[in-house]
Protein backbone atom coordinates (compact mmCIF):
# COMPACT_ATOMS: atom_id res chain seq x y z
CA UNK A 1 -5.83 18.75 -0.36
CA UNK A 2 -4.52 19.26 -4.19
CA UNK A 3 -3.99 15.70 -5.38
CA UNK A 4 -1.30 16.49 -6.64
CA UNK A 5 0.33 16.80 -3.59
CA UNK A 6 0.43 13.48 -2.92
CA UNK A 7 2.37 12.72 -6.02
CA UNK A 8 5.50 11.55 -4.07
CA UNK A 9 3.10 10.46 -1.37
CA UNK A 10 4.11 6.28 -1.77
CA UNK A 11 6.81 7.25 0.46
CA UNK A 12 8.34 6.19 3.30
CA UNK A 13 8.78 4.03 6.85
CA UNK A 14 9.12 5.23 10.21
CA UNK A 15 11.30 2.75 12.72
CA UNK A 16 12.37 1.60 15.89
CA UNK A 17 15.34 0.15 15.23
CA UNK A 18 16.98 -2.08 18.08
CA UNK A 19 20.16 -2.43 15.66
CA UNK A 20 21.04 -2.79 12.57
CA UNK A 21 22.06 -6.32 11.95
CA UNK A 22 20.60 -8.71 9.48
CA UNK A 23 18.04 -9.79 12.13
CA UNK A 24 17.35 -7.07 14.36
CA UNK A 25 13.69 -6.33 14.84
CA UNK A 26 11.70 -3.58 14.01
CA UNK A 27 8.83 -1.80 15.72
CA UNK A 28 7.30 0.95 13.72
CA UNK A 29 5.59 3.53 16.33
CA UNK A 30 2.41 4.97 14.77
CA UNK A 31 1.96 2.41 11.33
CA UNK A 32 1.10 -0.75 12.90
CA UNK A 33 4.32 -2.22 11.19
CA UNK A 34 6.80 -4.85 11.99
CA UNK A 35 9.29 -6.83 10.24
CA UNK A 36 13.27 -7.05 10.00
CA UNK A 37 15.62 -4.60 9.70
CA UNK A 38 17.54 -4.98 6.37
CA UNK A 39 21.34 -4.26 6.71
CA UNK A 40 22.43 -1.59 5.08
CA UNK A 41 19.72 0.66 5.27
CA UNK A 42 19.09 3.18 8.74
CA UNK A 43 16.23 5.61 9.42
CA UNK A 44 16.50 9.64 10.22
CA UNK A 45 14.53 11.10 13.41
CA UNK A 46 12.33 12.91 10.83
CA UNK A 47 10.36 11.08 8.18
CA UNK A 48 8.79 7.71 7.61
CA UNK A 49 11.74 5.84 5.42
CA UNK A 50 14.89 3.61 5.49
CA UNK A 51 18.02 4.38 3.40
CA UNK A 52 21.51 3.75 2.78
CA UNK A 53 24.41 5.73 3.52
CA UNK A 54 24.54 7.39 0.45
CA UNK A 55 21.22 7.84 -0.25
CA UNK A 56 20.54 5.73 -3.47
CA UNK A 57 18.25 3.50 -2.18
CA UNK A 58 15.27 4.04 0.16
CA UNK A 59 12.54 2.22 1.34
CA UNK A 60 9.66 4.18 1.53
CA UNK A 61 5.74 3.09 3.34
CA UNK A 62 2.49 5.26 3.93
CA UNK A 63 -0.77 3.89 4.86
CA UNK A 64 -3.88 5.82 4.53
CA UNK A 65 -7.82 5.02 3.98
CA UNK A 66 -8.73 4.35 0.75
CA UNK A 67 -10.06 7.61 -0.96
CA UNK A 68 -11.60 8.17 -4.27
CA UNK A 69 -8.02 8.65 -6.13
CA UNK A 70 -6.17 5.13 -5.52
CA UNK A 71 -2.58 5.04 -7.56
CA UNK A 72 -3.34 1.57 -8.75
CA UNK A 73 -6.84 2.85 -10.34
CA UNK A 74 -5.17 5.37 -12.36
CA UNK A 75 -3.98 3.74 -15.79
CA UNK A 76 -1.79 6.63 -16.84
CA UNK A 77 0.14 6.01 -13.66
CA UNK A 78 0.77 2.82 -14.05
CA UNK A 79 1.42 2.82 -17.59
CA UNK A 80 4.61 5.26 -17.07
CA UNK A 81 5.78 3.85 -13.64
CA UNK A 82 4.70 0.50 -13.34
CA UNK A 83 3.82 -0.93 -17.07
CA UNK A 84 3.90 -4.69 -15.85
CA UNK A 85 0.74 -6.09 -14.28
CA UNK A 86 1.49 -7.21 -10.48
CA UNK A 87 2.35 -10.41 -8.93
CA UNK A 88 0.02 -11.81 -6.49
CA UNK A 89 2.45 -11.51 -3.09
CA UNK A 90 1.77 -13.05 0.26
CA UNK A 91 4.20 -13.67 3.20
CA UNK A 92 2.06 -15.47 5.40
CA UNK A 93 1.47 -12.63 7.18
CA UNK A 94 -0.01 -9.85 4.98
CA UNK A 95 -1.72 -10.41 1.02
CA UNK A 96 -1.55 -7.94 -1.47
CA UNK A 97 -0.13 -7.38 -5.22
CA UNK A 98 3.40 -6.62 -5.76
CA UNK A 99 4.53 -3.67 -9.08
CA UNK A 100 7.73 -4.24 -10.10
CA UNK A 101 9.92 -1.31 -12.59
CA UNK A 102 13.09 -1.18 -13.76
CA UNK A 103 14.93 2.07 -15.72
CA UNK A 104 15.03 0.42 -18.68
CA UNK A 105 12.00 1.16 -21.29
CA UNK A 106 10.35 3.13 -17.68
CA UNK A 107 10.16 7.01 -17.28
CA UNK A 108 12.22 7.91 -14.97
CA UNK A 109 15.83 6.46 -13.60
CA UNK A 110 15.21 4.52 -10.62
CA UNK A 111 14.83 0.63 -10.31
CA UNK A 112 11.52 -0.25 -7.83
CA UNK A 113 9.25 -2.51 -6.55
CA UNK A 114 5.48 -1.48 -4.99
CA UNK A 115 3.66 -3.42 -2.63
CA UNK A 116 -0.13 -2.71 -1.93
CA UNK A 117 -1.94 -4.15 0.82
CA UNK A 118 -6.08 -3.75 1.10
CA UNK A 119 -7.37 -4.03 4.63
CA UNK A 120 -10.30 -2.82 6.86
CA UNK A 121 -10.78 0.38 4.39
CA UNK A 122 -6.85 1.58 4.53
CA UNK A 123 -4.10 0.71 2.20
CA UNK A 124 -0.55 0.07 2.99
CA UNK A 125 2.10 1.24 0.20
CA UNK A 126 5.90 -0.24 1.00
CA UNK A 127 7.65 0.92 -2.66
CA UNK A 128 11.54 -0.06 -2.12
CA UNK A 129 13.65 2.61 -4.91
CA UNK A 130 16.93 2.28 -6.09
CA UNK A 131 19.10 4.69 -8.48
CA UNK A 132 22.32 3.60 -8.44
CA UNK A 133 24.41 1.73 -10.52
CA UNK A 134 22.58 -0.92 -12.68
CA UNK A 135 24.85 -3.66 -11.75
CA UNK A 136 24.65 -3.01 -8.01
CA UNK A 137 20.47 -3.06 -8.35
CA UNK A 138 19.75 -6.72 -7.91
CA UNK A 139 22.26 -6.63 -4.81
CA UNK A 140 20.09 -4.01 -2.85
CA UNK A 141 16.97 -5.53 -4.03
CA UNK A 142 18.23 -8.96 -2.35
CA UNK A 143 18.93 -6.60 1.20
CA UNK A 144 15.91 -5.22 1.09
CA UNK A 145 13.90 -8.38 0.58
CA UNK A 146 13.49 -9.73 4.41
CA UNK A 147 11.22 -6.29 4.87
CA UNK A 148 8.69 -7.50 2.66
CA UNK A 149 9.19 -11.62 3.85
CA UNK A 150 8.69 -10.72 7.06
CA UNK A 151 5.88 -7.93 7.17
CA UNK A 152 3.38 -7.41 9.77
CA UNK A 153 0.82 -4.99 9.76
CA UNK A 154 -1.77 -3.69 12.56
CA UNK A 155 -4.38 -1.36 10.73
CA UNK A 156 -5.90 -0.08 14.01
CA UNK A 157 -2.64 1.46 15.24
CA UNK A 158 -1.97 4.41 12.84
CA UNK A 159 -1.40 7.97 14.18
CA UNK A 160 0.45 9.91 11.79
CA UNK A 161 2.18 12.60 14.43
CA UNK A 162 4.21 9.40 16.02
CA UNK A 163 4.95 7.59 12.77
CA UNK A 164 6.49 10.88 12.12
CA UNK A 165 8.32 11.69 14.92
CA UNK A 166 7.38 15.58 14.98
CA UNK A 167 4.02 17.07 16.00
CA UNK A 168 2.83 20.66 14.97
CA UNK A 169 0.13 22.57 16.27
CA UNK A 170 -1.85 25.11 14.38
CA UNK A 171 -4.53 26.85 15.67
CA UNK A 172 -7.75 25.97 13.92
CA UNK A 173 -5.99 23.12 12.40
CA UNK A 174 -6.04 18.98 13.47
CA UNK A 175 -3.43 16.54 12.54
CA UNK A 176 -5.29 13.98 10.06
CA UNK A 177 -4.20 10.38 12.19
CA UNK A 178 -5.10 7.50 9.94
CA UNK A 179 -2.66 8.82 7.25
CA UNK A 180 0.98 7.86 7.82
CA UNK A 181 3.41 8.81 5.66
CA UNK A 182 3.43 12.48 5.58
CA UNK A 183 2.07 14.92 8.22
CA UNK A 184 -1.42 16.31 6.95
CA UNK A 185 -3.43 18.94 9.43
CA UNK A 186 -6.42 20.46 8.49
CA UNK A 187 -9.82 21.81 9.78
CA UNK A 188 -11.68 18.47 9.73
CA UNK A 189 -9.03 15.78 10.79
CA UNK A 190 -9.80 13.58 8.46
CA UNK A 191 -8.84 12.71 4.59
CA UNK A 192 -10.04 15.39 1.80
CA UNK A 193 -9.80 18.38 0.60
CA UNK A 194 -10.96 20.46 4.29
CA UNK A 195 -9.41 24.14 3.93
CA UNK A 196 -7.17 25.42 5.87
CA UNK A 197 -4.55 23.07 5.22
CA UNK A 198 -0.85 21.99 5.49
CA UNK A 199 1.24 18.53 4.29
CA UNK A 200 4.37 18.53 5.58
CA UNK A 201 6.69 15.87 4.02
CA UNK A 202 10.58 14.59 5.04
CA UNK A 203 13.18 15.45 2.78
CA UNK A 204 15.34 12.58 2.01
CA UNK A 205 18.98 14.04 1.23
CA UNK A 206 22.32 11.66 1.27
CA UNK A 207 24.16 14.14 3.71
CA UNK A 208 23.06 17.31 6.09
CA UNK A 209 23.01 20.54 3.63
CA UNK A 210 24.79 23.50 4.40
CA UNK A 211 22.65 26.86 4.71
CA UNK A 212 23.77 28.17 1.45
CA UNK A 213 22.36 25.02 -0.11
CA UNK A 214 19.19 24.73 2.29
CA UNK A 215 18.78 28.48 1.17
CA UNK A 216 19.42 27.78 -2.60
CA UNK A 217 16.57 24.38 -1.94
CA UNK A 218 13.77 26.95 -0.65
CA UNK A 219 14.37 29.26 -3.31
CA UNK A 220 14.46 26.79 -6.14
CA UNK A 221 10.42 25.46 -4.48
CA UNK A 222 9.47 29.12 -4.64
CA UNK A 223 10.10 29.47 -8.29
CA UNK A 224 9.10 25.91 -9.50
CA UNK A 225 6.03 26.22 -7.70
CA UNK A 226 4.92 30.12 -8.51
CA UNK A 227 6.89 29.88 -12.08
CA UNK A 228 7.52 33.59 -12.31
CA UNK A 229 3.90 34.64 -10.81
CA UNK A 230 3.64 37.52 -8.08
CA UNK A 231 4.58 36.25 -4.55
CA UNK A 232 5.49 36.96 -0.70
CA UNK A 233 9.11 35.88 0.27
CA UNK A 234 11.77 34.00 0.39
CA UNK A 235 11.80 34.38 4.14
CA UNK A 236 13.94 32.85 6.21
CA UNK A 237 13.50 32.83 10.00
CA UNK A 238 15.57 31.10 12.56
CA UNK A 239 14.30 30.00 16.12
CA UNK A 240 15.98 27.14 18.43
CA UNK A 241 17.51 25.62 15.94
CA UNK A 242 14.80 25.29 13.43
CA UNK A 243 15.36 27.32 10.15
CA UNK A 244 12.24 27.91 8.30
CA UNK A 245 12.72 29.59 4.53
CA UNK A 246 9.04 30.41 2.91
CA UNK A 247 6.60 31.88 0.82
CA UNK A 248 2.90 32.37 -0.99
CA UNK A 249 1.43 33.59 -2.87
CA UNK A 250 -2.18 33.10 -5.14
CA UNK A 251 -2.62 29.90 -6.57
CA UNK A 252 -5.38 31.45 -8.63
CA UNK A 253 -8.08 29.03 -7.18
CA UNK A 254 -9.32 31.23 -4.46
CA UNK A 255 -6.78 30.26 -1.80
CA UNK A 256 -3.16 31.11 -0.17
CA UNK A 257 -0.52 28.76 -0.91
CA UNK A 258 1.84 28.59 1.55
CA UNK A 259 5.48 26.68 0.45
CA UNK A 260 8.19 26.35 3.11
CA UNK A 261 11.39 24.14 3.76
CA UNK A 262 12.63 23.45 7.05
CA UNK A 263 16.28 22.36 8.74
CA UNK A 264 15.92 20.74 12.12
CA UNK A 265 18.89 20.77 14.89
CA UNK A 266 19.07 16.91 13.82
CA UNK A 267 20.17 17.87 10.24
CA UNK A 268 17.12 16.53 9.11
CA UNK A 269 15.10 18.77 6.00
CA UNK A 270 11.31 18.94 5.91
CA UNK A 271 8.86 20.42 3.18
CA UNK A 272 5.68 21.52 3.46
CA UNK A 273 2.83 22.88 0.93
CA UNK A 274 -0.25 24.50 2.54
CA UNK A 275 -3.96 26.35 1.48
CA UNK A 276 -5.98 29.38 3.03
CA UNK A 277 -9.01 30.12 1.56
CA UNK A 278 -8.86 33.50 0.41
CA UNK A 279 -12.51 34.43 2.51
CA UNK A 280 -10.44 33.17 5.55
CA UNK A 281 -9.29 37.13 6.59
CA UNK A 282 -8.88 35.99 10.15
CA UNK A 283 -6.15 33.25 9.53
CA UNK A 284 -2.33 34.69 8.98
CA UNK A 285 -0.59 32.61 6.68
CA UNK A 286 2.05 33.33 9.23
CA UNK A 287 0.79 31.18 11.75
CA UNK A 288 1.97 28.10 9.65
CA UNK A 289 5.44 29.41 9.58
CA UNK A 290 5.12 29.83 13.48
CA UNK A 291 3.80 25.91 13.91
CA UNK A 292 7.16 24.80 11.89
CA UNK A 293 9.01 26.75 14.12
CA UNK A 294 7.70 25.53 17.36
CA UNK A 295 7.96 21.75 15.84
CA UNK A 296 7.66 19.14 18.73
CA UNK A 297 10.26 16.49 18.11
CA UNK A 298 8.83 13.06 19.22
CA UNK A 299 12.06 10.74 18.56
């Protein structure tokens, strides 16, 4: 897969949340995690994240085996997003090194902290984002703050399908397990750059989007992504609920790129990015559009 497609991969947590007081528990099908569940902040059927009401503050987990291109090895990274060299964290529990950001003298507008946790060959990410008001920052920061005290993590028990909570199938494709997070299927089922592929991310949005703006939010991808080159669509197909908008077109490396945006019958928005080698004649870009359609909710 393109690396940079995994850009806004430190994403996101996907719960089982008994209830959301300040010491209900949490079980997190398909990551291995457990901890508290911080008031405030709920979880959609679609996606591996918690946020508030409104959609200002998230937190976001993926854990994946450690590949050749780690975040924390790339300098020009962490000079822009985390600048400040990492506290040494440990709950009792779990061991790892803590980023901390905050808006001011940082690129972007979002306060953060990013936790990274090294074991048996895969790496947990929990990075908790707010962009808010400043003066509410250290409030949400102080909610959020029993996640990371009372962490547990379970390495062995990653499948990416149930972390989730949607499974696709593609023919010729399998779902890449030990990466939770995002939803990666490719030829190989495992980590790299095995073509054909498709990443399928959740969407986080403060409120369900009406089809004008879900149509306006597949049409903006098309022409960030192609900027103004030749391509197929928009399309937009409807089937039990599921609206799929899409496109490709060449992304002048020898392959297909497929881009498509997705509304579920919970309300819930998912994006996805995906390659076909051009020599692959046999395999209809189509066929991706038909696996979003047919998605297999799981929660």
């Amino acid at each position: 897969m393109k690396t940079n497609v995994f850009s806004f991969l430190f994403m996101l947590v996907c719960a089982q949340v008994v209830a959301a007081t300040s010491d209900a528990k949490i079980e997190i099908a398909g990551s291995g995690l457990k901890s508290i569940h911080p008031r405030s902040f709920s979880y959609p059927r679609i996606g591996t994240y918690l946020k508030d009401d409104i959609g200002t503050a998230a937190i976001l987990v993926t854990a994946m085996p450690i590949i050749k291109y780690n975040p924390e090895n790339d300098k020009e990274y962490l000079k822009y997003s985390y600048p400040v060299p990492p506290e040494a964290f440990s709950n009792g529990r779990l061991a790892g090194r803590l980023y901390k950001r905050s808006r001011t003298g940082n690129v972007g507008n979002w306060d953060g902290t990013w936790l990274t946790v090294n074991r048996g060959g895969t790496q947990l990410s929990v990075t908790v984002s707010f962009n808010g008001p400043v003066e509410k920052s250290r409030a949400v920061f102080e909610l959020a703050q029993p996640f990371l005290d009372h962490l547990e993590w379970d390495e062995t028990k990653l499948d990416s399908e149930v972390a989730f909570g949607a499974r696709l199938r593609i023919p010729g494709m399998l779902p890449v397990k030990k990466m939770v997070g995002t939803l990666l299927y490719n030829k190989t089922g495992e980590p790299g750059n095995s073509s054909p592929n498709i990443m399928i991310n959740a969407t986080p949005l403060p409120r369900t989007i009406t089809t004008a703006e879900f149509t306006q939010l597949c049409t903006n991808a098309l022409t960030r992504t192609f900027s103004g080159k030749k391509h197929e669509g928009p399309y937009i197909n409807v089937k039990n609920g599921v609206r799929v908008c899409d496109g490709w077109g060449s992304d002048m490396q020898g392959s297909i790129m497929y881009i498509g945006v997705a509304s579920l019958p919970s309300g819930d928005v998912i994006n996805s990015i995906g390659y076909v080698p051009d020599t692959m004649k046999d395999f209809k870009v189509t066929s991706l559009r038909e696996a979003i359609l047919n998605v297999q909710l799981l929660r």
